[in-house]
N, C-alpha and C. Protein backbone atom coordinates (compact mmCIF):
# COMPACT_ATOMS: atom_id res chain seq x y z
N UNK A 1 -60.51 -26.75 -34.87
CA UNK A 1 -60.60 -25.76 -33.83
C UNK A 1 -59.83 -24.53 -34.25
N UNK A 2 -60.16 -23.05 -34.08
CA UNK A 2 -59.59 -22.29 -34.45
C UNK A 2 -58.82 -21.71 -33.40
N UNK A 3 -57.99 -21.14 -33.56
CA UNK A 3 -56.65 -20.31 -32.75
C UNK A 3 -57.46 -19.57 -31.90
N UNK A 4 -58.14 -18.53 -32.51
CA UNK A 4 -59.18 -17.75 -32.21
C UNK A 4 -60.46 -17.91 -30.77
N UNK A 5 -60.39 -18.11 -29.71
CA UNK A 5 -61.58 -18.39 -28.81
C UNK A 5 -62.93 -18.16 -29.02
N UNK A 6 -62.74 -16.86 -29.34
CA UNK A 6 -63.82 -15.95 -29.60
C UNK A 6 -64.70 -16.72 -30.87
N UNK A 7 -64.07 -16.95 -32.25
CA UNK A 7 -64.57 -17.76 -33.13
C UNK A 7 -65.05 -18.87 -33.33
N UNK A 8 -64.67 -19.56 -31.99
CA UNK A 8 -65.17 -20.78 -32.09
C UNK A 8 -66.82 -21.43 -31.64
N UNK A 9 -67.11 -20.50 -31.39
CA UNK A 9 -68.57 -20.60 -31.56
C UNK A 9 -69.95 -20.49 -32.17
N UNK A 10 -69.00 -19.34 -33.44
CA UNK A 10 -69.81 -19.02 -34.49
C UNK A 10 -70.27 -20.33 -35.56
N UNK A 11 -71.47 -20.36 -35.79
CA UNK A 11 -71.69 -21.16 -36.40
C UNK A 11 -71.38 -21.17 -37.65
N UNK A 12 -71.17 -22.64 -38.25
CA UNK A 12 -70.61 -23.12 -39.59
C UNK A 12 -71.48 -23.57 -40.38
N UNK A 13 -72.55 -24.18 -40.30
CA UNK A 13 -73.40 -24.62 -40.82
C UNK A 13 -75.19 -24.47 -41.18
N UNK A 14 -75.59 -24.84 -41.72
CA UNK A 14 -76.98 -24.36 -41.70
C UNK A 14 -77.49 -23.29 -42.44
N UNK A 15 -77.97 -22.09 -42.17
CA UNK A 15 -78.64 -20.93 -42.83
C UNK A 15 -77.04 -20.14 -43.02
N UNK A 16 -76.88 -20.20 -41.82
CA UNK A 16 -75.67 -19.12 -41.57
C UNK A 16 -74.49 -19.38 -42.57
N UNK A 17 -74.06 -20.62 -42.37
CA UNK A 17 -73.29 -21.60 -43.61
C UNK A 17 -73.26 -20.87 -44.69
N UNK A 18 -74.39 -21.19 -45.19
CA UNK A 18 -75.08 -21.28 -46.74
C UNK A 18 -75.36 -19.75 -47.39
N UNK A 19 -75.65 -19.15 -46.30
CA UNK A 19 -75.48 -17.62 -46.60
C UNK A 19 -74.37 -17.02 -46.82
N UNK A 20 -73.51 -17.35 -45.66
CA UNK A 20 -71.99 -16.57 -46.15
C UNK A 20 -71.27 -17.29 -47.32
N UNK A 21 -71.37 -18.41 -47.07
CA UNK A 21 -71.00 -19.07 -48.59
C UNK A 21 -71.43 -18.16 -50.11
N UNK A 22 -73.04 -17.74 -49.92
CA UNK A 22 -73.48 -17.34 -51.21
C UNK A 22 -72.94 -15.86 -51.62
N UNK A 23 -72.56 -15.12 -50.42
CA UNK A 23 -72.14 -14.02 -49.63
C UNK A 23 -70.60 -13.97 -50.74
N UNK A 24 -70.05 -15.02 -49.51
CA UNK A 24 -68.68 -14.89 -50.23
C UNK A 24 -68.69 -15.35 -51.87
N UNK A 25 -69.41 -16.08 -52.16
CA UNK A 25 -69.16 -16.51 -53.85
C UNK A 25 -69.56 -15.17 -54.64
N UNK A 26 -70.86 -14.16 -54.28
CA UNK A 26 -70.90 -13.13 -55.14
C UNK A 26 -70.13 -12.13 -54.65
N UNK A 27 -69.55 -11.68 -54.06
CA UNK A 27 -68.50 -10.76 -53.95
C UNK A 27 -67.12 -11.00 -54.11
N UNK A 28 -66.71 -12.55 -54.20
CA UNK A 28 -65.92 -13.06 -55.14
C UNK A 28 -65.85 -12.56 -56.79
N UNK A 29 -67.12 -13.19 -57.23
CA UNK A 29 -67.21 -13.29 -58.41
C UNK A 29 -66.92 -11.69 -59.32
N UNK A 30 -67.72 -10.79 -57.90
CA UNK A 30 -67.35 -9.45 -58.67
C UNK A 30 -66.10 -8.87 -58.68
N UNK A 31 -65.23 -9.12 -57.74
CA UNK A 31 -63.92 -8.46 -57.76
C UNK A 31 -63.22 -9.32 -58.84
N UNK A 32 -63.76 -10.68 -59.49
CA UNK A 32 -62.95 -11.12 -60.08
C UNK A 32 -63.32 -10.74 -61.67
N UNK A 33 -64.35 -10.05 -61.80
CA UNK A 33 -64.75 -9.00 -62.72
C UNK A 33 -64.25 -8.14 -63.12
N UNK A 34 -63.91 -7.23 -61.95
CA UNK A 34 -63.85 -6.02 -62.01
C UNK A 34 -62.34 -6.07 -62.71
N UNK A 35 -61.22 -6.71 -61.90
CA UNK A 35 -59.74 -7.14 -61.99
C UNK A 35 -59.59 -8.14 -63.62
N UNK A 36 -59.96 -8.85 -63.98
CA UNK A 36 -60.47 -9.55 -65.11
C UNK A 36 -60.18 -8.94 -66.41
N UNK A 37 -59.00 -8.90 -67.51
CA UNK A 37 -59.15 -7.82 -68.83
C UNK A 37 -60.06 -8.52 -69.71
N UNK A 38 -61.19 -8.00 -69.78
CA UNK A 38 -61.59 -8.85 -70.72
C UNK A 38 -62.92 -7.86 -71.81
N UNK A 39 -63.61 -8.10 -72.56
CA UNK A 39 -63.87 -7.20 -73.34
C UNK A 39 -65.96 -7.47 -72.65
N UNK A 40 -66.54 -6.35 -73.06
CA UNK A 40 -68.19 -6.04 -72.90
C UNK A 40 -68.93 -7.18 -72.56
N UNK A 41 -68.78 -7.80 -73.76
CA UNK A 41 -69.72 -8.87 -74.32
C UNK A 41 -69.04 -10.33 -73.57
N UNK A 42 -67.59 -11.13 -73.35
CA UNK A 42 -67.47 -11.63 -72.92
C UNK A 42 -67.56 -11.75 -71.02
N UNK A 43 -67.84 -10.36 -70.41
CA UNK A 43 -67.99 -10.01 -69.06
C UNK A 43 -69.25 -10.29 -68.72
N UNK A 44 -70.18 -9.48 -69.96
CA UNK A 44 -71.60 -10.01 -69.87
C UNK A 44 -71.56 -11.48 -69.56
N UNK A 45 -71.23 -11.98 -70.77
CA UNK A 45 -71.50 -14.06 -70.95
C UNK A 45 -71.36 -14.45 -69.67
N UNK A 46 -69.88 -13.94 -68.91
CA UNK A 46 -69.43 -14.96 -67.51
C UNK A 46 -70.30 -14.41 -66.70
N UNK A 47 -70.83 -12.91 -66.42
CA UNK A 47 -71.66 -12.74 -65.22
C UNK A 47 -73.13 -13.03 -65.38
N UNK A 48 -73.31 -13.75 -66.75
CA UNK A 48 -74.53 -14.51 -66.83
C UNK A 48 -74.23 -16.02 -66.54
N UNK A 49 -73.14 -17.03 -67.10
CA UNK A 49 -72.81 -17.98 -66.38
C UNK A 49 -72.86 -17.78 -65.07
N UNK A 50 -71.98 -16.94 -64.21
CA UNK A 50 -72.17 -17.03 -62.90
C UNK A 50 -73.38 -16.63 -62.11
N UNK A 51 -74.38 -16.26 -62.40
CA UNK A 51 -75.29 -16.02 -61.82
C UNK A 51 -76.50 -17.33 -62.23
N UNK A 52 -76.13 -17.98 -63.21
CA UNK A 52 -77.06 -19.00 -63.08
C UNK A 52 -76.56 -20.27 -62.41
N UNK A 53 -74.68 -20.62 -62.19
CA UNK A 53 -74.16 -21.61 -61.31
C UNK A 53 -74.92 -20.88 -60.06
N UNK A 54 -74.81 -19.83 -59.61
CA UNK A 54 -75.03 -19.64 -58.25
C UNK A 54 -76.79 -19.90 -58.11
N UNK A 55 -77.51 -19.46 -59.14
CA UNK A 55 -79.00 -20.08 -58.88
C UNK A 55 -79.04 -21.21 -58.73
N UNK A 56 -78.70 -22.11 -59.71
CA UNK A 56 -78.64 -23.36 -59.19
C UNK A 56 -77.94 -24.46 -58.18
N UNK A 57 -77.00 -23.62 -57.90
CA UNK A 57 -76.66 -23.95 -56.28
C UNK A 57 -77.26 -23.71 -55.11
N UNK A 58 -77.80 -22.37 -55.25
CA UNK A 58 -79.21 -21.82 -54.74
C UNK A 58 -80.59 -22.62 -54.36
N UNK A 59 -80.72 -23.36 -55.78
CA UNK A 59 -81.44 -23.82 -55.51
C UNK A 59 -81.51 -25.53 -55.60
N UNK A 60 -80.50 -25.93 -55.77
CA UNK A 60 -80.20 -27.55 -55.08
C UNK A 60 -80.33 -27.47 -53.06
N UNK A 61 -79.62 -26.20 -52.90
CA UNK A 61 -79.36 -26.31 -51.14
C UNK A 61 -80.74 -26.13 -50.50
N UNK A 62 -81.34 -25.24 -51.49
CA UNK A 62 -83.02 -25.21 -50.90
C UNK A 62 -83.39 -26.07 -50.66
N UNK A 63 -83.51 -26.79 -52.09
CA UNK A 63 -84.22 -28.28 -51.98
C UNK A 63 -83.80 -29.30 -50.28
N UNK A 64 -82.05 -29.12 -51.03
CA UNK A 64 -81.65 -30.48 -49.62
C UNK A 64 -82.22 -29.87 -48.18
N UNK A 65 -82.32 -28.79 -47.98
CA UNK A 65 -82.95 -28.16 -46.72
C UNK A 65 -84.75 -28.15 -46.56
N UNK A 66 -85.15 -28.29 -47.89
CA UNK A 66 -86.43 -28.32 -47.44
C UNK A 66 -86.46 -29.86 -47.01
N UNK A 67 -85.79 -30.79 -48.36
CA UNK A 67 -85.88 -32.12 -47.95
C UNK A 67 -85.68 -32.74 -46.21
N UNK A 68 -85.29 -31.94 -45.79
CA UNK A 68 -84.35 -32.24 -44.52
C UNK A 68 -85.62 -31.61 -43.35
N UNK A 69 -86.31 -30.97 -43.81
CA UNK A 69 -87.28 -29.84 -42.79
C UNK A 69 -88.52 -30.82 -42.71
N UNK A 70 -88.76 -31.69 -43.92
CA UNK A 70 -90.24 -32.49 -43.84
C UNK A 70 -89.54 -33.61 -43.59
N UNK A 71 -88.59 -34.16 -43.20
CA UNK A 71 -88.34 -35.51 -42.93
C UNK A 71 -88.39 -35.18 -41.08
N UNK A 72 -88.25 -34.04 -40.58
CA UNK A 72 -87.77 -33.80 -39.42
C UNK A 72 -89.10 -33.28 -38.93
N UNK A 73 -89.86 -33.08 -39.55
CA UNK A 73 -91.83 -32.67 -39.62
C UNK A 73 -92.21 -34.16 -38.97
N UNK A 74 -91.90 -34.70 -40.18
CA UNK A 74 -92.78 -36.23 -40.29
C UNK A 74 -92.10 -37.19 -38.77
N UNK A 75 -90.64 -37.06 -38.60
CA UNK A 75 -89.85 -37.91 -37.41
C UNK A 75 -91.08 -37.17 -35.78
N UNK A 76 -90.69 -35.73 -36.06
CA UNK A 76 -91.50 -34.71 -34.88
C UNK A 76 -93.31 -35.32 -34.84
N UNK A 77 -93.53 -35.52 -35.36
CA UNK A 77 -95.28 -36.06 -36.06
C UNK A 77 -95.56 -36.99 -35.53
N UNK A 78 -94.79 -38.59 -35.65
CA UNK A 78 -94.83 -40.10 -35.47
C UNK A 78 -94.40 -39.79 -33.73
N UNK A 79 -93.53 -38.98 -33.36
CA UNK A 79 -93.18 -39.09 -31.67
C UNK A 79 -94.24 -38.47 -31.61
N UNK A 80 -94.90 -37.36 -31.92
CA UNK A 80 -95.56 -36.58 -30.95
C UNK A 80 -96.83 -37.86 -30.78
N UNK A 81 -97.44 -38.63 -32.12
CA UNK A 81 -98.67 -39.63 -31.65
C UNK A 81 -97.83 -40.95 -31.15
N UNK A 82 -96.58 -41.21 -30.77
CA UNK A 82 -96.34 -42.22 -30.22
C UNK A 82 -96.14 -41.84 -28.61
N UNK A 83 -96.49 -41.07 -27.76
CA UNK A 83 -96.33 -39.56 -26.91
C UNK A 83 -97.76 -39.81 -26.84
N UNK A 84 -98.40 -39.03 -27.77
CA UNK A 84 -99.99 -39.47 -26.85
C UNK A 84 -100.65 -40.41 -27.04
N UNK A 85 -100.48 -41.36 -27.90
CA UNK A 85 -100.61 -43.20 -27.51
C UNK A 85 -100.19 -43.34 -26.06
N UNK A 86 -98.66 -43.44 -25.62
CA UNK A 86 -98.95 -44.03 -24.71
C UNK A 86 -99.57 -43.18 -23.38
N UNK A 87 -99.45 -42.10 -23.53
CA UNK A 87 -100.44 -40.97 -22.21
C UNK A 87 -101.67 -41.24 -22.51
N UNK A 88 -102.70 -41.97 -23.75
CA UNK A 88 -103.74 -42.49 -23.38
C UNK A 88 -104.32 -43.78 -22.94
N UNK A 89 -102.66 -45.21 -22.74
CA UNK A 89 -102.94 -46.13 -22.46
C UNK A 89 -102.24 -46.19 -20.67
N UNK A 90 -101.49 -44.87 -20.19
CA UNK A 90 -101.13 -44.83 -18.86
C UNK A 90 -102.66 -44.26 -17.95
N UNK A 91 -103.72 -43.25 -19.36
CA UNK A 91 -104.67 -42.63 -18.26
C UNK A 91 -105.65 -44.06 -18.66
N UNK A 92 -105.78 -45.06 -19.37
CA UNK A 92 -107.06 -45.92 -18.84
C UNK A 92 -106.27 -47.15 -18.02
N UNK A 93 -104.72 -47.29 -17.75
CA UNK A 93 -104.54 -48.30 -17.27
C UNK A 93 -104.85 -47.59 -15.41
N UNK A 94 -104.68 -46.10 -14.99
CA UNK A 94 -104.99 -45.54 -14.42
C UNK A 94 -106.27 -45.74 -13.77
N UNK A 95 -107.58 -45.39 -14.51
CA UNK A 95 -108.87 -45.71 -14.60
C UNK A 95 -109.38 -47.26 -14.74
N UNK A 96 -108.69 -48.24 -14.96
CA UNK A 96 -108.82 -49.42 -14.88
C UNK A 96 -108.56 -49.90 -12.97
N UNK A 97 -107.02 -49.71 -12.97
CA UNK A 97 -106.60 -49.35 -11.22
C UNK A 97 -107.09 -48.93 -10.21
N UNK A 98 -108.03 -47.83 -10.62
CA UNK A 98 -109.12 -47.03 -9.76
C UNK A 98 -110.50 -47.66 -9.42
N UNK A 99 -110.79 -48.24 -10.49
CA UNK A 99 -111.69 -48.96 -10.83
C UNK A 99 -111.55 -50.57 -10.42
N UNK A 100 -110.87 -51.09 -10.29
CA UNK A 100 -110.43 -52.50 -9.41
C UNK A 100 -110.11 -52.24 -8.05
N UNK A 101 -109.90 -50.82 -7.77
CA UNK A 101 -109.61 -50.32 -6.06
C UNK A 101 -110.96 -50.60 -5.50
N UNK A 102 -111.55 -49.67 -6.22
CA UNK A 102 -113.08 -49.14 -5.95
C UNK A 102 -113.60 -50.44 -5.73
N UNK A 103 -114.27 -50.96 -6.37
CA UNK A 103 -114.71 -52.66 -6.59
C UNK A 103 -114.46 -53.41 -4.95
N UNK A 104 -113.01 -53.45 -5.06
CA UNK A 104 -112.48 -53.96 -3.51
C UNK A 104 -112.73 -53.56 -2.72
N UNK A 105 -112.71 -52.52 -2.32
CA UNK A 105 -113.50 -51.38 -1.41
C UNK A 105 -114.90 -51.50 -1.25
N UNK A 106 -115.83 -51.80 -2.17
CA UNK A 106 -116.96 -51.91 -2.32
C UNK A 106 -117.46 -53.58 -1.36
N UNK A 107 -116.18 -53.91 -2.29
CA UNK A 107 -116.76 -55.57 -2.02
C UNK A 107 -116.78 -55.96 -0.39
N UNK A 108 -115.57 -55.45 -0.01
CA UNK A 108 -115.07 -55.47 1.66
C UNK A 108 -115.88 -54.71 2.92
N UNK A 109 -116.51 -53.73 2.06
CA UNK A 109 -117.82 -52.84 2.59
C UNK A 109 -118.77 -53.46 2.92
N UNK A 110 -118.91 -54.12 2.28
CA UNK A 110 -120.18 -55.52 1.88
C UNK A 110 -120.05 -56.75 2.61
N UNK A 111 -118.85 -56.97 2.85
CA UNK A 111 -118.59 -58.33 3.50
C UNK A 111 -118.41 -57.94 5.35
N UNK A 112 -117.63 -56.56 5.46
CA UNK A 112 -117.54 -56.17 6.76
C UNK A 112 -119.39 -55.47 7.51
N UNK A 113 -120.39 -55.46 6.66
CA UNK A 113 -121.73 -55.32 6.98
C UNK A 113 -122.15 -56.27 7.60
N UNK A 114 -121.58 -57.34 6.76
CA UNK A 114 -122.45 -58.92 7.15
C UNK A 114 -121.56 -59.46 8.29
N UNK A 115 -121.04 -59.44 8.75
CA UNK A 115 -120.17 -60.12 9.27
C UNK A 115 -120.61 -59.60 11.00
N UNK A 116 -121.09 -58.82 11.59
CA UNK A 116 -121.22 -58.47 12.78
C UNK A 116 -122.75 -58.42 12.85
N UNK A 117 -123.50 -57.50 12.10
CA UNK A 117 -124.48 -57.78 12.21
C UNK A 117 -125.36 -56.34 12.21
N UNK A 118 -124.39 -55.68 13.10
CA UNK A 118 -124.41 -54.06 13.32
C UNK A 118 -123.54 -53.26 13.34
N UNK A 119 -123.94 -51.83 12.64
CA UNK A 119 -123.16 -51.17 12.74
C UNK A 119 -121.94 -51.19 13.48
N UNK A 120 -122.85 -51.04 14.64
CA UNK A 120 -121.77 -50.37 15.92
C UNK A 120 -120.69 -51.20 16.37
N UNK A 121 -120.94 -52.37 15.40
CA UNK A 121 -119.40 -53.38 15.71
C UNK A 121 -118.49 -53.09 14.98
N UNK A 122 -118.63 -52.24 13.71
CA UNK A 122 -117.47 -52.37 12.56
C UNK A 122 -116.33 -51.19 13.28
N UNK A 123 -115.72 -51.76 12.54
CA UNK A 123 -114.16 -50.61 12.63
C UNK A 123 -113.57 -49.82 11.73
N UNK A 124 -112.62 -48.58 12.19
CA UNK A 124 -112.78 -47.57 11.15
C UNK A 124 -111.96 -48.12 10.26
N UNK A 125 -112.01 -47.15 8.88
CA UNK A 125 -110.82 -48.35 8.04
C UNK A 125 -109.51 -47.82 8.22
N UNK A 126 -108.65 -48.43 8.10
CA UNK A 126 -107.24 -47.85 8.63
C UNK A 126 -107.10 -48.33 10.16
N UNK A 127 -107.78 -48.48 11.20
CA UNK A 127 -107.76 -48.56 12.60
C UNK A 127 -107.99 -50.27 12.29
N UNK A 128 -107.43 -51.08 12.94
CA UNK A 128 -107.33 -52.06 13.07
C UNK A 128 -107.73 -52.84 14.11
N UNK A 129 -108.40 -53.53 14.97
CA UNK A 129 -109.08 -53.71 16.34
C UNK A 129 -109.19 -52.82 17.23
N UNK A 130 -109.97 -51.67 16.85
CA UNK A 130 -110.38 -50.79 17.65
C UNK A 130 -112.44 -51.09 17.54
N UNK A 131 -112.24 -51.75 18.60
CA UNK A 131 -113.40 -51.66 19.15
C UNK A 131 -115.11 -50.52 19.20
N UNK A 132 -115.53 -50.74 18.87
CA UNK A 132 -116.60 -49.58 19.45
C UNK A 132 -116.73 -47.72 18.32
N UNK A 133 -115.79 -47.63 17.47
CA UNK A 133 -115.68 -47.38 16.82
C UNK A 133 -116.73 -46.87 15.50
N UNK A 134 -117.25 -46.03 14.62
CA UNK A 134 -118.37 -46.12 14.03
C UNK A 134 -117.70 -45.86 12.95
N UNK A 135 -118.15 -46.68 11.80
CA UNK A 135 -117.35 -45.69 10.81
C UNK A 135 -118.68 -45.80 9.36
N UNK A 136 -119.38 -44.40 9.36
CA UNK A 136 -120.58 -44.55 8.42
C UNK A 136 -120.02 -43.83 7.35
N UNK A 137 -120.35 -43.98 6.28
CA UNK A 137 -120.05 -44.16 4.75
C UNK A 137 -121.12 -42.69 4.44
């Protein structure tokens, strides 16, 4: 935690990380150039060493970040079809439900026909011994 309030929210890691890191290593490297006694040809050599450590640090962090971007593709991928798997086994268990309502409904339609003889005996649905009642479909 830093002393600082204000700082403690800035982020440490990630793009931001990795940038000021690369940030701070080449503007390091040049003041330590500039300050450095050293002759043409050996200034050349190190600011060609250092510019190829920093490529290839460059480009190891790429890698671990891309590595890290398709594993988090592929995790995002498997939920999103395990997500609409089951939203297509809630809409036919749905349509199955509807469909065994219906049926019952049908069937009880059928059985409350026969059972009086006529219309004008049945009762509405929902109303429970109410007499005299019509209830046409």
């Amino acid at each position: 935690m830093n002393e600082n309030p204000y700082l403690n929210d800035l982020p440490r890691s990630g793009r931001a990380g990795v940038s000021g890191f690369m940030l701070g290593a080449l503007v390091g490297a040049g003041v330590a150039l500039l300050f450095a006694p050293a002759a043409g040809n050996d200034t050349r050599r190190r600011l060609g060493e250092t510019a190829k450590k920093l490529g290839n640090t460059a480009g190891d962090t790429a890698k671990k970040f891309s590595s890290a971007a398709k594993e988090k593709l592929e995790e995002g991928k498997t939920q999103a079809r395990e997500y609409l798997e089951s939203g297509r086994q809630a809409i036919e268990s749905g349509r199955q439900g509807f469909e065994n309502a219906r049926q019952g409904f049908e069937s009880g339609r059928r059985e409350t026909a026969g059972v009086g003889g006529q219309a004008g005996n049945r009762t509405s649905p929902g109303k429970t011994g109410t007499q005299g009642s019509t209830y046409t479909p």
